[in-house]
PDB file of N, CA and C in Angstrom:
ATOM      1  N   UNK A   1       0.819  -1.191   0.000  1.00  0.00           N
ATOM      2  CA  UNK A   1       0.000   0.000   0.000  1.00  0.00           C
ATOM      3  C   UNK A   1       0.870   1.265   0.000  1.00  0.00           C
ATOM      4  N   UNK A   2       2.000   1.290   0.733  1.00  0.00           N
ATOM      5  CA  UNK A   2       2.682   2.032   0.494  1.00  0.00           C
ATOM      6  C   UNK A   2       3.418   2.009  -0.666  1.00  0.00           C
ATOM      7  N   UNK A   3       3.904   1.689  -1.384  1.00  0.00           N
ATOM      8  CA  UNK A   3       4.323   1.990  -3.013  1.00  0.00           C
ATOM      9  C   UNK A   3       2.778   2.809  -3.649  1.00  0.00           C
ATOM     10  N   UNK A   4       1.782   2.537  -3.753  1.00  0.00           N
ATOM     11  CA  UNK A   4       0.731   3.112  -4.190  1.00  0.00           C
ATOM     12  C   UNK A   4       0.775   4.705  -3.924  1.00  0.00           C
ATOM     13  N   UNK A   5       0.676   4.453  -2.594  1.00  0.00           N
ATOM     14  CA  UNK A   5       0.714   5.844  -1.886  1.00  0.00           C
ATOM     15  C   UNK A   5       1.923   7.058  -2.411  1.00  0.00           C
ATOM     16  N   UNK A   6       2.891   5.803  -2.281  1.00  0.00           N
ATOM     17  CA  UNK A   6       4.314   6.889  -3.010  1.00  0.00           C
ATOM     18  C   UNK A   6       4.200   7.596  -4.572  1.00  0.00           C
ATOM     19  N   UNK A   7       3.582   6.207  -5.676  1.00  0.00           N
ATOM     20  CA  UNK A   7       3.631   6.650  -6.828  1.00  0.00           C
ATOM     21  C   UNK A   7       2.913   7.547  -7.025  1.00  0.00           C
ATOM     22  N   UNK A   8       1.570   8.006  -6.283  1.00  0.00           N
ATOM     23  CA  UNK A   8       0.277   8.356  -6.686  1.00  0.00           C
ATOM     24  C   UNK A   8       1.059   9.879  -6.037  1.00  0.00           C
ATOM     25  N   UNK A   9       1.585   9.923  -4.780  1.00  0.00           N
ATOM     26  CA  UNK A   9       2.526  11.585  -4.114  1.00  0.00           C
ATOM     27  C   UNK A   9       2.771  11.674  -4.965  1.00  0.00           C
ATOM     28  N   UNK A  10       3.792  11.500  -6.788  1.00  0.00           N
ATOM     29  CA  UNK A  10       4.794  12.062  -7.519  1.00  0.00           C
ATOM     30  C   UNK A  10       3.656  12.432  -8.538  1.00  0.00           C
ATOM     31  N   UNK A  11       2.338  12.076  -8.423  1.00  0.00           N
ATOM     32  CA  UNK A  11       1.721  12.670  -9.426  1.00  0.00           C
ATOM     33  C   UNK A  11       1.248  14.209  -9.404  1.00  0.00           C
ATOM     34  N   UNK A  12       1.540  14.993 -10.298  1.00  0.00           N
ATOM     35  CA  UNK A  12       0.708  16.038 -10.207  1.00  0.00           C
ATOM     36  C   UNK A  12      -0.072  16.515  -9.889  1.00  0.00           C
ATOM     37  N   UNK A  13      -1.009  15.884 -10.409  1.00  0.00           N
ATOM     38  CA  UNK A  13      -2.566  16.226 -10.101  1.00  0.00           C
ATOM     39  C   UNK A  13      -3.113  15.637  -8.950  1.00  0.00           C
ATOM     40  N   UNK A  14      -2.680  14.249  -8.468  1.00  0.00           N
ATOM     41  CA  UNK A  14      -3.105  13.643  -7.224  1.00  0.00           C
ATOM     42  C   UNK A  14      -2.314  14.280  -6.328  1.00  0.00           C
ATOM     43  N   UNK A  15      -0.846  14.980  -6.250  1.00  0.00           N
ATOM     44  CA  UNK A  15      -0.669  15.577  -5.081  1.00  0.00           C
ATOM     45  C   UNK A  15      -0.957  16.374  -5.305  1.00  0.00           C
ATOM     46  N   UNK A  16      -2.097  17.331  -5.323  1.00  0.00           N
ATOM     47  CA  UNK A  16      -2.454  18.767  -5.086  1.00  0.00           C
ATOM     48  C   UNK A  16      -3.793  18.555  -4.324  1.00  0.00           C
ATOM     49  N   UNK A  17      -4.404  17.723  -3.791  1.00  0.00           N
ATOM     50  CA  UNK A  17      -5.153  17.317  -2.926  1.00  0.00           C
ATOM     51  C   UNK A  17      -4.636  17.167  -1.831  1.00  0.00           C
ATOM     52  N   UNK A  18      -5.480  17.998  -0.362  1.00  0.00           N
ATOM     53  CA  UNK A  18      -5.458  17.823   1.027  1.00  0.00           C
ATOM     54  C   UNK A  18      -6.771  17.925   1.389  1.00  0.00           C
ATOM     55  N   UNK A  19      -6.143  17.398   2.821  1.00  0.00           N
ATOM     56  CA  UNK A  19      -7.891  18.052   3.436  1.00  0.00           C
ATOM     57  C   UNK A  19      -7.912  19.244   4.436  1.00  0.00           C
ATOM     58  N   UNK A  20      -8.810  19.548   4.242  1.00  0.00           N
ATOM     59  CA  UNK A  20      -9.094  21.058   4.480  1.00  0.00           C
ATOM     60  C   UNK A  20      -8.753  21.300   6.573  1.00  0.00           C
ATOM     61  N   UNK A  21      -9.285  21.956   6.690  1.00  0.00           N
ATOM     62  CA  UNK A  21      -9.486  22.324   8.207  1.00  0.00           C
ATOM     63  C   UNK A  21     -10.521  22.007   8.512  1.00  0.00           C
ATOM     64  N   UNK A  22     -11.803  22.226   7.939  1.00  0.00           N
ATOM     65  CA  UNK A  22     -12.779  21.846   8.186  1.00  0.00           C
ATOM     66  C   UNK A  22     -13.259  20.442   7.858  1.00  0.00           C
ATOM     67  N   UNK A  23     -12.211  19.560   7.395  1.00  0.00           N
ATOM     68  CA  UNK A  23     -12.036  18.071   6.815  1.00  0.00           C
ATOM     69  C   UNK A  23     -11.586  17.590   8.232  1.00  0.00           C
ATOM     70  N   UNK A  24     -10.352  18.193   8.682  1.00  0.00           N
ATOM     71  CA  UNK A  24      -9.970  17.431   9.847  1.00  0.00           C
ATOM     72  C   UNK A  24     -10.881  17.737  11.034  1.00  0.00           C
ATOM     73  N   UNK A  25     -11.405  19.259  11.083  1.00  0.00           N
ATOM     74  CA  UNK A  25     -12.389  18.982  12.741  1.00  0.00           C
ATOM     75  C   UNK A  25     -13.663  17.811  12.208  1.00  0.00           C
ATOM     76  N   UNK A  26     -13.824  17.530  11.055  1.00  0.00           N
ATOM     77  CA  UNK A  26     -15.421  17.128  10.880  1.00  0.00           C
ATOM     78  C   UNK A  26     -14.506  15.474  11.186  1.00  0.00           C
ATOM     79  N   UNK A  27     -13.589  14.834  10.820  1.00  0.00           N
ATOM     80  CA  UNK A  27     -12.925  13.710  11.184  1.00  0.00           C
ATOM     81  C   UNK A  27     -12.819  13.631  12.892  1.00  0.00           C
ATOM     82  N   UNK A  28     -12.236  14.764  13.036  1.00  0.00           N
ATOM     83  CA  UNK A  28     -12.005  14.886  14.889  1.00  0.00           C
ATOM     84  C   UNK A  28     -13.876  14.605  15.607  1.00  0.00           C
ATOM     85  N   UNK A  29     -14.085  15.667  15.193  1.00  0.00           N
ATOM     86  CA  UNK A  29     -15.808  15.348  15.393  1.00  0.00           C
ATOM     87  C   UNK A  29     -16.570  14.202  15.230  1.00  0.00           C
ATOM     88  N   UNK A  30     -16.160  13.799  14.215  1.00  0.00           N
ATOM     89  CA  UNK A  30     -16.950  12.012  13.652  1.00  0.00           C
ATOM     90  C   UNK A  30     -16.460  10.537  14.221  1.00  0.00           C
ATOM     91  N   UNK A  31     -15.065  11.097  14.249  1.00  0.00           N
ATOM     92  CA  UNK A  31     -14.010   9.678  15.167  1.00  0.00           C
ATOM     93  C   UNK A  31     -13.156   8.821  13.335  1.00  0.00           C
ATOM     94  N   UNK A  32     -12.630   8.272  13.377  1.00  0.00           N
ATOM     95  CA  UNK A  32     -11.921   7.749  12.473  1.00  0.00           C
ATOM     96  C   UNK A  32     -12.870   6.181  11.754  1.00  0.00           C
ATOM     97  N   UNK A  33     -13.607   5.869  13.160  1.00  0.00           N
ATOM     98  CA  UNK A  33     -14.231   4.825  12.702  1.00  0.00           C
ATOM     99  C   UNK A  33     -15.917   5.102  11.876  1.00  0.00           C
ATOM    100  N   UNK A  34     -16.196   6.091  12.131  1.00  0.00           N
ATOM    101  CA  UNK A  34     -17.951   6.788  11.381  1.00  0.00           C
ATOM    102  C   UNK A  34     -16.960   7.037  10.069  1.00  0.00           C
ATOM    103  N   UNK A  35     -16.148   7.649   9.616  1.00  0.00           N
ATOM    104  CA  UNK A  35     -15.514   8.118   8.572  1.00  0.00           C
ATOM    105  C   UNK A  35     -14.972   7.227   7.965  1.00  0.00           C
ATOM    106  N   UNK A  36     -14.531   5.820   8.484  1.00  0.00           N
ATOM    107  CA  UNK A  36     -14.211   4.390   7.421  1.00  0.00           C
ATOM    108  C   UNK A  36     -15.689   3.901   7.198  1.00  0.00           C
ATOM    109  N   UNK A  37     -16.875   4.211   8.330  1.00  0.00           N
ATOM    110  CA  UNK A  37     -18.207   3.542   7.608  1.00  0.00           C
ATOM    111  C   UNK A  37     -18.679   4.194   6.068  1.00  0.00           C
ATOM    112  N   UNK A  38     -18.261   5.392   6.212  1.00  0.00           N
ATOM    113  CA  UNK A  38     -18.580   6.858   5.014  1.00  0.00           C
ATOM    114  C   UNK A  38     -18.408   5.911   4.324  1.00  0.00           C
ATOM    115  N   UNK A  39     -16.851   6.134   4.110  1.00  0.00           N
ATOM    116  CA  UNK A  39     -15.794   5.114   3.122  1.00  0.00           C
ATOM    117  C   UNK A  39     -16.783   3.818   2.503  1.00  0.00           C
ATOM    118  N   UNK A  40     -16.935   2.844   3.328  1.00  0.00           N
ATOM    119  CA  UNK A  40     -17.599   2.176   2.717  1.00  0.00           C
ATOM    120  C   UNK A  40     -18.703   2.484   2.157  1.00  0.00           C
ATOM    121  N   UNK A  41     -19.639   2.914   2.423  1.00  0.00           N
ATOM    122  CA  UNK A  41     -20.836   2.991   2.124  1.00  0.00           C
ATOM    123  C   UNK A  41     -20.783   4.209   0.526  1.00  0.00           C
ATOM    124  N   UNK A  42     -19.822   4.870   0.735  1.00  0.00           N
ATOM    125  CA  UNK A  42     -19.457   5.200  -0.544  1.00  0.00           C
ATOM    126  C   UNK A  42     -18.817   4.534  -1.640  1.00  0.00           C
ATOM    127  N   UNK A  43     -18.059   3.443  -1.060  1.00  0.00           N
ATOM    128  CA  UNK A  43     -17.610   2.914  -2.451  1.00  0.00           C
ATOM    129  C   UNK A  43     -18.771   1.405  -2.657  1.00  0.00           C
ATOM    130  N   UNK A  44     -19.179   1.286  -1.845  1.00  0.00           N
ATOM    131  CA  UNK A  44     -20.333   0.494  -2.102  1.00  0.00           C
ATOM    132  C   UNK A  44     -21.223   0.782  -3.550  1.00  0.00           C
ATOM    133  N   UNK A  45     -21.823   2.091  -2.951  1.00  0.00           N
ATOM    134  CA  UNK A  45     -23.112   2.711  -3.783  1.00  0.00           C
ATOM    135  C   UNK A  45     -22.522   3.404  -5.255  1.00  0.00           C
ATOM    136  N   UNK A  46     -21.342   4.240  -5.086  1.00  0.00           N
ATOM    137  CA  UNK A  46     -20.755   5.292  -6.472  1.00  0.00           C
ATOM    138  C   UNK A  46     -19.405   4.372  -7.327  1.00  0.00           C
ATOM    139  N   UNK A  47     -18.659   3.427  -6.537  1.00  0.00           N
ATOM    140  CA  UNK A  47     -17.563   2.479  -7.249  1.00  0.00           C
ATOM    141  C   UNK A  47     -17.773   1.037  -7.694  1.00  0.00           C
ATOM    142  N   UNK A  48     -18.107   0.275  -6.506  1.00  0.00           N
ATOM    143  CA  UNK A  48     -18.575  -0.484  -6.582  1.00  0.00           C
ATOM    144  C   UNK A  48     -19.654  -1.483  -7.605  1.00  0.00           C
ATOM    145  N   UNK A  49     -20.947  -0.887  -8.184  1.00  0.00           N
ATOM    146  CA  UNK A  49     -21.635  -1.354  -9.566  1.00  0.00           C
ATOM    147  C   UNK A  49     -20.840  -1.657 -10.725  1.00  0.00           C
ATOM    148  N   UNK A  50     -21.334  -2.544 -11.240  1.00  0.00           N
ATOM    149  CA  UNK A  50     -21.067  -3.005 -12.812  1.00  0.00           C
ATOM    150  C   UNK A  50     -21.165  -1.849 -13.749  1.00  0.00           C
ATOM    151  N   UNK A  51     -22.373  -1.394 -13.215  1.00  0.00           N
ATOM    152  CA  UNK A  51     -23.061  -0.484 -14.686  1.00  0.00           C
ATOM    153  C   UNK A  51     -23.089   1.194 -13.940  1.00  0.00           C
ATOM    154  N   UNK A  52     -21.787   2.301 -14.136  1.00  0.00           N
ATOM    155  CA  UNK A  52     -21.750   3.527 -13.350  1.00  0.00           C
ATOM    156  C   UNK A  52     -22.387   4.876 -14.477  1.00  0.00           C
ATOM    157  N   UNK A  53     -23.464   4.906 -14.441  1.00  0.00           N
ATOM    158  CA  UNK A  53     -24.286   5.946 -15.603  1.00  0.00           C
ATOM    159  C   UNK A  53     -23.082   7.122 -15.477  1.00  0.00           C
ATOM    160  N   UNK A  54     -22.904   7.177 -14.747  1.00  0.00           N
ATOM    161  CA  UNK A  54     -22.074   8.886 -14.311  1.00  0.00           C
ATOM    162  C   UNK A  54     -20.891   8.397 -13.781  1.00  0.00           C
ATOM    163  N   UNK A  55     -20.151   7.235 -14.692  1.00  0.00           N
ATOM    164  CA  UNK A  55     -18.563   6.987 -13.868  1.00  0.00           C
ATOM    165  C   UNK A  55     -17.647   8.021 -14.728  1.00  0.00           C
ATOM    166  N   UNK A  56     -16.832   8.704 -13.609  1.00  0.00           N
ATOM    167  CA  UNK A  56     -15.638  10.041 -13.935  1.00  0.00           C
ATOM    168  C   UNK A  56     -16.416  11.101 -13.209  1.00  0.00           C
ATOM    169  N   UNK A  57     -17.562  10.759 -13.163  1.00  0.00           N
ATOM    170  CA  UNK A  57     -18.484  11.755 -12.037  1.00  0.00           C
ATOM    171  C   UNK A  57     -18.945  11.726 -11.060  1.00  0.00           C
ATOM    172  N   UNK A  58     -18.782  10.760 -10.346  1.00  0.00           N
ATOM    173  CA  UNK A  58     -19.478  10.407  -8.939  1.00  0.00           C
ATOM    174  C   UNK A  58     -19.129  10.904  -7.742  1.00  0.00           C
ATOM    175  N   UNK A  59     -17.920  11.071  -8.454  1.00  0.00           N
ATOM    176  CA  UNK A  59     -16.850  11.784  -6.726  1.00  0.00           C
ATOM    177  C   UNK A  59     -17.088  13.084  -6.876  1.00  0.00           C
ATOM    178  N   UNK A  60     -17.478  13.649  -5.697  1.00  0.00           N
ATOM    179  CA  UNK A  60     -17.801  15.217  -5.522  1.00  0.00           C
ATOM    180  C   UNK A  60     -15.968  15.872  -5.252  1.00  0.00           C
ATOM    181  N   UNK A  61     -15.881  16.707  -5.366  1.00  0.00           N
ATOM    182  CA  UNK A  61     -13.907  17.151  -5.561  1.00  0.00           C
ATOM    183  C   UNK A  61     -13.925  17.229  -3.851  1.00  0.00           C
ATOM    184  N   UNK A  62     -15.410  18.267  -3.287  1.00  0.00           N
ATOM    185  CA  UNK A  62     -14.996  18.321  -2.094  1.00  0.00           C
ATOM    186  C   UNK A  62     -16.698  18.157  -1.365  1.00  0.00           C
ATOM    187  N   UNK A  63     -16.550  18.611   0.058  1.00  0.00           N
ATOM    188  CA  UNK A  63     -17.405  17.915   1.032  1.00  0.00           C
ATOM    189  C   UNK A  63     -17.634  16.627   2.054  1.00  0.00           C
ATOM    190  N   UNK A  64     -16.714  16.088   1.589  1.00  0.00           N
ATOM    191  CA  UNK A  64     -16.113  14.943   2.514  1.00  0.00           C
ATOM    192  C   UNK A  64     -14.710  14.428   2.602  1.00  0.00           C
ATOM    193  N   UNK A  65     -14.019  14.465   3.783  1.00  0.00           N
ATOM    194  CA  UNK A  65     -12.929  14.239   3.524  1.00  0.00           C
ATOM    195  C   UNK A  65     -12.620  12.644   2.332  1.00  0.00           C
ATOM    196  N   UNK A  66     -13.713  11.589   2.714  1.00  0.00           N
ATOM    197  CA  UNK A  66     -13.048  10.843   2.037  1.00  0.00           C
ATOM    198  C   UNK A  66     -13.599  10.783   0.537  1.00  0.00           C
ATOM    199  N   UNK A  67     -14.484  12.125   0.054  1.00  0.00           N
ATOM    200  CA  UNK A  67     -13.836  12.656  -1.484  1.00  0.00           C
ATOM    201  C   UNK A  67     -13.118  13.151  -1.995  1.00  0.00           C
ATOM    202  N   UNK A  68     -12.392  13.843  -0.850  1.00  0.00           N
ATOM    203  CA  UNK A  68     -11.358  13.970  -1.327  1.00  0.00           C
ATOM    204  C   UNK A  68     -10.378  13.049  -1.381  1.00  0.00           C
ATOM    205  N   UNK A  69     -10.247  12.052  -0.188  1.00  0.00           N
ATOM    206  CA  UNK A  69      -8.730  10.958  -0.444  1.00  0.00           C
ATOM    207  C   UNK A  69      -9.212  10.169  -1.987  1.00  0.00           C
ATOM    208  N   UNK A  70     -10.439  10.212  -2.072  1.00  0.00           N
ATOM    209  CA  UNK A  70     -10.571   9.353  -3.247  1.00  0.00           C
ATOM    210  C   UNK A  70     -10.038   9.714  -4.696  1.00  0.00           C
ATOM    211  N   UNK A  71     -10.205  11.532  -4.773  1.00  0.00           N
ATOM    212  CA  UNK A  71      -9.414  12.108  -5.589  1.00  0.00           C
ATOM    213  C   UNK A  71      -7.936  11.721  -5.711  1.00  0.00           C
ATOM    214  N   UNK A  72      -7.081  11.703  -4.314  1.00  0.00           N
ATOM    215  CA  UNK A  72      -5.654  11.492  -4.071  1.00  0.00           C
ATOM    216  C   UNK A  72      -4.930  10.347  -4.345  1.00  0.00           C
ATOM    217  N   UNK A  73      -6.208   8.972  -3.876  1.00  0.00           N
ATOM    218  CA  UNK A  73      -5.637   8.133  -4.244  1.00  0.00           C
ATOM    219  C   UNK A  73      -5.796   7.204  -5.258  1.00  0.00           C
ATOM    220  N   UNK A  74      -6.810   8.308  -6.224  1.00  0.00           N
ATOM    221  CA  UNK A  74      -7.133   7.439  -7.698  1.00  0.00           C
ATOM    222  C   UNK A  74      -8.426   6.723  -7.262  1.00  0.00           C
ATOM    223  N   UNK A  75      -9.289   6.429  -6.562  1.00  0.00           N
ATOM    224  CA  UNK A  75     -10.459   5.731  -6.455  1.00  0.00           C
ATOM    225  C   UNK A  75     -11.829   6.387  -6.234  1.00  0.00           C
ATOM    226  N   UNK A  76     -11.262   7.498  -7.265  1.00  0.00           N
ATOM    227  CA  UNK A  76     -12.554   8.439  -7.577  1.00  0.00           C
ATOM    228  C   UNK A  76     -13.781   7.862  -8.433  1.00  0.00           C
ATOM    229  N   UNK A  77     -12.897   6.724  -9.576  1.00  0.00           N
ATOM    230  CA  UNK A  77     -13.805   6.142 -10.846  1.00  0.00           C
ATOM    231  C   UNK A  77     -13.397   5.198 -11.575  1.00  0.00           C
ATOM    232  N   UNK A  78     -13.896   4.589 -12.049  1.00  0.00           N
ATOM    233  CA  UNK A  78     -13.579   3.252 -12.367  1.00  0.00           C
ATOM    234  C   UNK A  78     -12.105   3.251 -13.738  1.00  0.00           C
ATOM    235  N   UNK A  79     -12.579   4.516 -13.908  1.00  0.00           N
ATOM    236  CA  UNK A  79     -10.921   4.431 -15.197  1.00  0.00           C
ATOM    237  C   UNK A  79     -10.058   4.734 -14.431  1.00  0.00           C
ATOM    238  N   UNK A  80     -10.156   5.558 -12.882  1.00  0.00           N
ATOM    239  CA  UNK A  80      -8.803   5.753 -12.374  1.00  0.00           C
ATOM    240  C   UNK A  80      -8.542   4.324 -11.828  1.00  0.00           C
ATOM    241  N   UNK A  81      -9.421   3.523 -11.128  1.00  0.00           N
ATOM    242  CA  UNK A  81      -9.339   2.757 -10.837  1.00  0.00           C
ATOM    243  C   UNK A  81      -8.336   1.585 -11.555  1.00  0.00           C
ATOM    244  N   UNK A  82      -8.894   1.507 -13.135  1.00  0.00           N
ATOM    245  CA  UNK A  82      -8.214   0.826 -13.693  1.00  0.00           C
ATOM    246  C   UNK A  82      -6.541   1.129 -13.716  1.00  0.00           C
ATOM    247  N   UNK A  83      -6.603   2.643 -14.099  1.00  0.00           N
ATOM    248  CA  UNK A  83      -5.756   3.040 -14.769  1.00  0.00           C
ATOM    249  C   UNK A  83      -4.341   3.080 -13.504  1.00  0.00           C
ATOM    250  N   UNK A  84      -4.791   3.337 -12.218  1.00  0.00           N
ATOM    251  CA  UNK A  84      -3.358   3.514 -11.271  1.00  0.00           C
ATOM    252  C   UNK A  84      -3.406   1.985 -10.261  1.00  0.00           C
ATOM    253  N   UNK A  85      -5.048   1.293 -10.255  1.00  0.00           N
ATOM    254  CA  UNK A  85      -4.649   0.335  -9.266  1.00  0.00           C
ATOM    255  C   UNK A  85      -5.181  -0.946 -10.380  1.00  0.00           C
ATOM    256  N   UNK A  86      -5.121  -1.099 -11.381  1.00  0.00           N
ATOM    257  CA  UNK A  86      -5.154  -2.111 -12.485  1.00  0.00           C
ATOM    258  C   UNK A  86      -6.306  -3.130 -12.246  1.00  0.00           C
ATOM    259  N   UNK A  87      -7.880  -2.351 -11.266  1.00  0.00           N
ATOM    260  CA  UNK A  87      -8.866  -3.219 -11.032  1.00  0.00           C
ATOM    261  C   UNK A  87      -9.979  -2.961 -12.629  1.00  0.00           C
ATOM    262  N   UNK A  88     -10.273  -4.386 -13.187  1.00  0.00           N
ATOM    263  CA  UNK A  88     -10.818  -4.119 -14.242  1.00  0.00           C
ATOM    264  C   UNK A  88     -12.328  -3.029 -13.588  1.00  0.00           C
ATOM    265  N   UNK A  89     -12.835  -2.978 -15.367  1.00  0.00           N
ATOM    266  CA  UNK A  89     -14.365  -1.943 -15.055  1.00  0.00           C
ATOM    267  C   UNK A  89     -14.826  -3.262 -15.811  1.00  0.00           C
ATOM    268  N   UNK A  90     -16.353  -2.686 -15.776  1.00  0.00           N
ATOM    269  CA  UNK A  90     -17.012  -3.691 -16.248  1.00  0.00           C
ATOM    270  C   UNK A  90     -17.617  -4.757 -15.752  1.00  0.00           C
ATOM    271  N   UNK A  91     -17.561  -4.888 -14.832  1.00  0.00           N
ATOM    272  CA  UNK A  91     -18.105  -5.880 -13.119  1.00  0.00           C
ATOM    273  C   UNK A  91     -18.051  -4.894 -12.111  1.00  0.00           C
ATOM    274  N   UNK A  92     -19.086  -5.921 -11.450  1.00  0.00           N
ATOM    275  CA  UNK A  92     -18.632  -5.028 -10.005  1.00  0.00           C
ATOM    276  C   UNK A  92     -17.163  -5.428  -8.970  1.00  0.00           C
ATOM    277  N   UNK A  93     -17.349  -4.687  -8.236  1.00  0.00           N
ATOM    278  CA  UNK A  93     -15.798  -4.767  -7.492  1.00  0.00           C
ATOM    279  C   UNK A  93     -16.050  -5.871  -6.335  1.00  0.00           C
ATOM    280  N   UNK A  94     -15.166  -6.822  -6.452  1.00  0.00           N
ATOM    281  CA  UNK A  94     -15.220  -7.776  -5.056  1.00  0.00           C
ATOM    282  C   UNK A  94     -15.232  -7.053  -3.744  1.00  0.00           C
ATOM    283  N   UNK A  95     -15.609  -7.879  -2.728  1.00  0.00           N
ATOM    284  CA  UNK A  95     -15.420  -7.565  -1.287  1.00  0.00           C
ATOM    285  C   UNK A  95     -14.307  -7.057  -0.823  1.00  0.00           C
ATOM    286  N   UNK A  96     -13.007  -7.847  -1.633  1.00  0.00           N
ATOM    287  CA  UNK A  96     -11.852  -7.466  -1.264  1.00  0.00           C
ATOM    288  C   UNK A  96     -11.120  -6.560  -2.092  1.00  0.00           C
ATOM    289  N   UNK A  97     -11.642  -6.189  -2.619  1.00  0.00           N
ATOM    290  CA  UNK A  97     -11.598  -5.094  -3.668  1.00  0.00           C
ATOM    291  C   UNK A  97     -11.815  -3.865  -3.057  1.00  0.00           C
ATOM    292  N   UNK A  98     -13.384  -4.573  -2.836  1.00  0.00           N
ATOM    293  CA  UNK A  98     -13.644  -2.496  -1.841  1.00  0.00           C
ATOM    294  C   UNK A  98     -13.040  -2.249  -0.742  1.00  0.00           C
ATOM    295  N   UNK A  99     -12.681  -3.557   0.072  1.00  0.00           N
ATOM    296  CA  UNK A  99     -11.531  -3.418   1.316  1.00  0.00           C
ATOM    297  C   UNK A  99     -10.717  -3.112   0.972  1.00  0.00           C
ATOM    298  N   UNK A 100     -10.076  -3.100  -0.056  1.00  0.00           N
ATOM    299  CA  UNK A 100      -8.304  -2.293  -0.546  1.00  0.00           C
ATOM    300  C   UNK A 100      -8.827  -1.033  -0.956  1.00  0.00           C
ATOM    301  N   UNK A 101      -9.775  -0.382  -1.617  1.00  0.00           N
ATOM    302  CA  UNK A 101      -9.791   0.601  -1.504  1.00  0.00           C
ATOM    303  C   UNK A 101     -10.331   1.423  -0.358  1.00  0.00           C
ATOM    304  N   UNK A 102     -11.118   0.939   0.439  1.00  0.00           N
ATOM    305  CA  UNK A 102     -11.410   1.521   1.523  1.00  0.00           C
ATOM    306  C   UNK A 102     -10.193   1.520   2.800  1.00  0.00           C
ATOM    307  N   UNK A 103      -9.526   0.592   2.628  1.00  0.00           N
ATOM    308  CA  UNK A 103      -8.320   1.003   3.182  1.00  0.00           C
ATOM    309  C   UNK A 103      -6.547   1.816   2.687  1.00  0.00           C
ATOM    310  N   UNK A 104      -6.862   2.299   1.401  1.00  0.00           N
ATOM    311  CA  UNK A 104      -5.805   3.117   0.953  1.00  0.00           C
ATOM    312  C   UNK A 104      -6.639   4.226   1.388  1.00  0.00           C
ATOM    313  N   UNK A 105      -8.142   4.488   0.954  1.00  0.00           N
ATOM    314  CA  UNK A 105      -8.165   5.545   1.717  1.00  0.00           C
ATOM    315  C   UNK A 105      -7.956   6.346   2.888  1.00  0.00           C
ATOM    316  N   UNK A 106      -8.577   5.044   3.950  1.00  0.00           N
ATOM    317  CA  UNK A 106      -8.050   5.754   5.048  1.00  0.00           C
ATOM    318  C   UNK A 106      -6.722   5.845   5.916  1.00  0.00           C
ATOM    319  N   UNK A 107      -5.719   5.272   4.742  1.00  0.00           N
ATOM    320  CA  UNK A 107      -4.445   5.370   4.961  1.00  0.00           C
ATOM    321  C   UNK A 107      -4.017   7.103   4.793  1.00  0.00           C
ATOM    322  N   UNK A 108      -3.940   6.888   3.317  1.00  0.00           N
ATOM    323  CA  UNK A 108      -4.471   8.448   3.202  1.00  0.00           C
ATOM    324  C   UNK A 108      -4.555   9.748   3.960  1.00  0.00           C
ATOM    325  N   UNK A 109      -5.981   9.100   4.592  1.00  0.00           N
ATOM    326  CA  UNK A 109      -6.490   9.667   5.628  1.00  0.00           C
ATOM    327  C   UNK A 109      -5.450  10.139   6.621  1.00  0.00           C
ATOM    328  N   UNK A 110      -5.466   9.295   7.303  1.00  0.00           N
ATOM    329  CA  UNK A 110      -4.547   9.146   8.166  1.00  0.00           C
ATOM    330  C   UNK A 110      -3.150   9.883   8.412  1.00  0.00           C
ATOM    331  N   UNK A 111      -2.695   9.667   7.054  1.00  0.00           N
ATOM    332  CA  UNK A 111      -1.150   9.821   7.024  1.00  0.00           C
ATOM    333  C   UNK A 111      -1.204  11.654   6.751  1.00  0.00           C
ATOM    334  N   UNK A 112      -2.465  12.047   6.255  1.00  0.00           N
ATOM    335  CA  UNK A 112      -2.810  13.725   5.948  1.00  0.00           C
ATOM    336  C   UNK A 112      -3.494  14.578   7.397  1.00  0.00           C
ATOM    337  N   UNK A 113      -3.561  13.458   8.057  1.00  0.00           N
ATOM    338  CA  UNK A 113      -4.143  13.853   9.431  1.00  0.00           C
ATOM    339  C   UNK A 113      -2.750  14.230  10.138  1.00  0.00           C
ATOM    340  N   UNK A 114      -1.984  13.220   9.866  1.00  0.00           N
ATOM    341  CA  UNK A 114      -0.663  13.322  11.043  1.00  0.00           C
ATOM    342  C   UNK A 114       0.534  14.245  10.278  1.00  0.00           C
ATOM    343  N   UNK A 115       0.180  13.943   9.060  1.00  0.00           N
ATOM    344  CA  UNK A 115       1.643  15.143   8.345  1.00  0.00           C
ATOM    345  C   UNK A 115       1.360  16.405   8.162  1.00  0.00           C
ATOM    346  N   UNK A 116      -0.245  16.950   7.658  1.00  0.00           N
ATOM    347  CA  UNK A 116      -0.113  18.570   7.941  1.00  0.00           C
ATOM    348  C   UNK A 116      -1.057  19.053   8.986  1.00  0.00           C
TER     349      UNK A 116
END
């Protein structure tokens, strides 16, 4: 997970994503564990399906911190998906599928909580 994390820092566009101030009190406020349920329940409903009417669009840029890690760490949409963590489109995503992405996110998370 960490190589992911590293390649995805040297990108441009994925490192220009943080979370806000009002990202971290609403995390401080929520606890770490309501904010991995988010997580799931978001990649459940917007990543997760076979068939995404609005995939490249589902992820809002901001309003939740973990739309934003999803921006950061590529698991905004099913082509980033493909394209940085090599999970096909076209099915839906296994169990352990959405557990790897629900846990780069809140690695993510995490690691943007404690470094700025």
């Amino acid at each position: 997970m960490e190589d992911i994390l590293v390649r995805l820092s040297k990108s441009k566009f994925r490192s220009k994503f943080h979370l806000t101030e009002k990202d971290k009190l609403y995390i401080d406020e929520k606890g770490m564990d309501t904010i991995e349920r988010h997580a799931h329940d978001f990649i459940e409903s917007r990543l997760a399906p076979k068939d995404l009417l609005n995939d490249g669009h589902q992820t809002p840029w901001k309003g939740h911190p973990v739309f934003v890690a999803q921006h950061a760490t590529a698991t905004c949409c099913r082509n980033c998906l493909y394209k940085w963590h090599h999970i096909p489109k076209g099915r839906c995503l296994t169990e352990s599928e959405q557990e790897y992405v629900v846990r780069l996110i809140m690695k993510w998370i995490s690691n943007e909580k404690r470094n700025n």
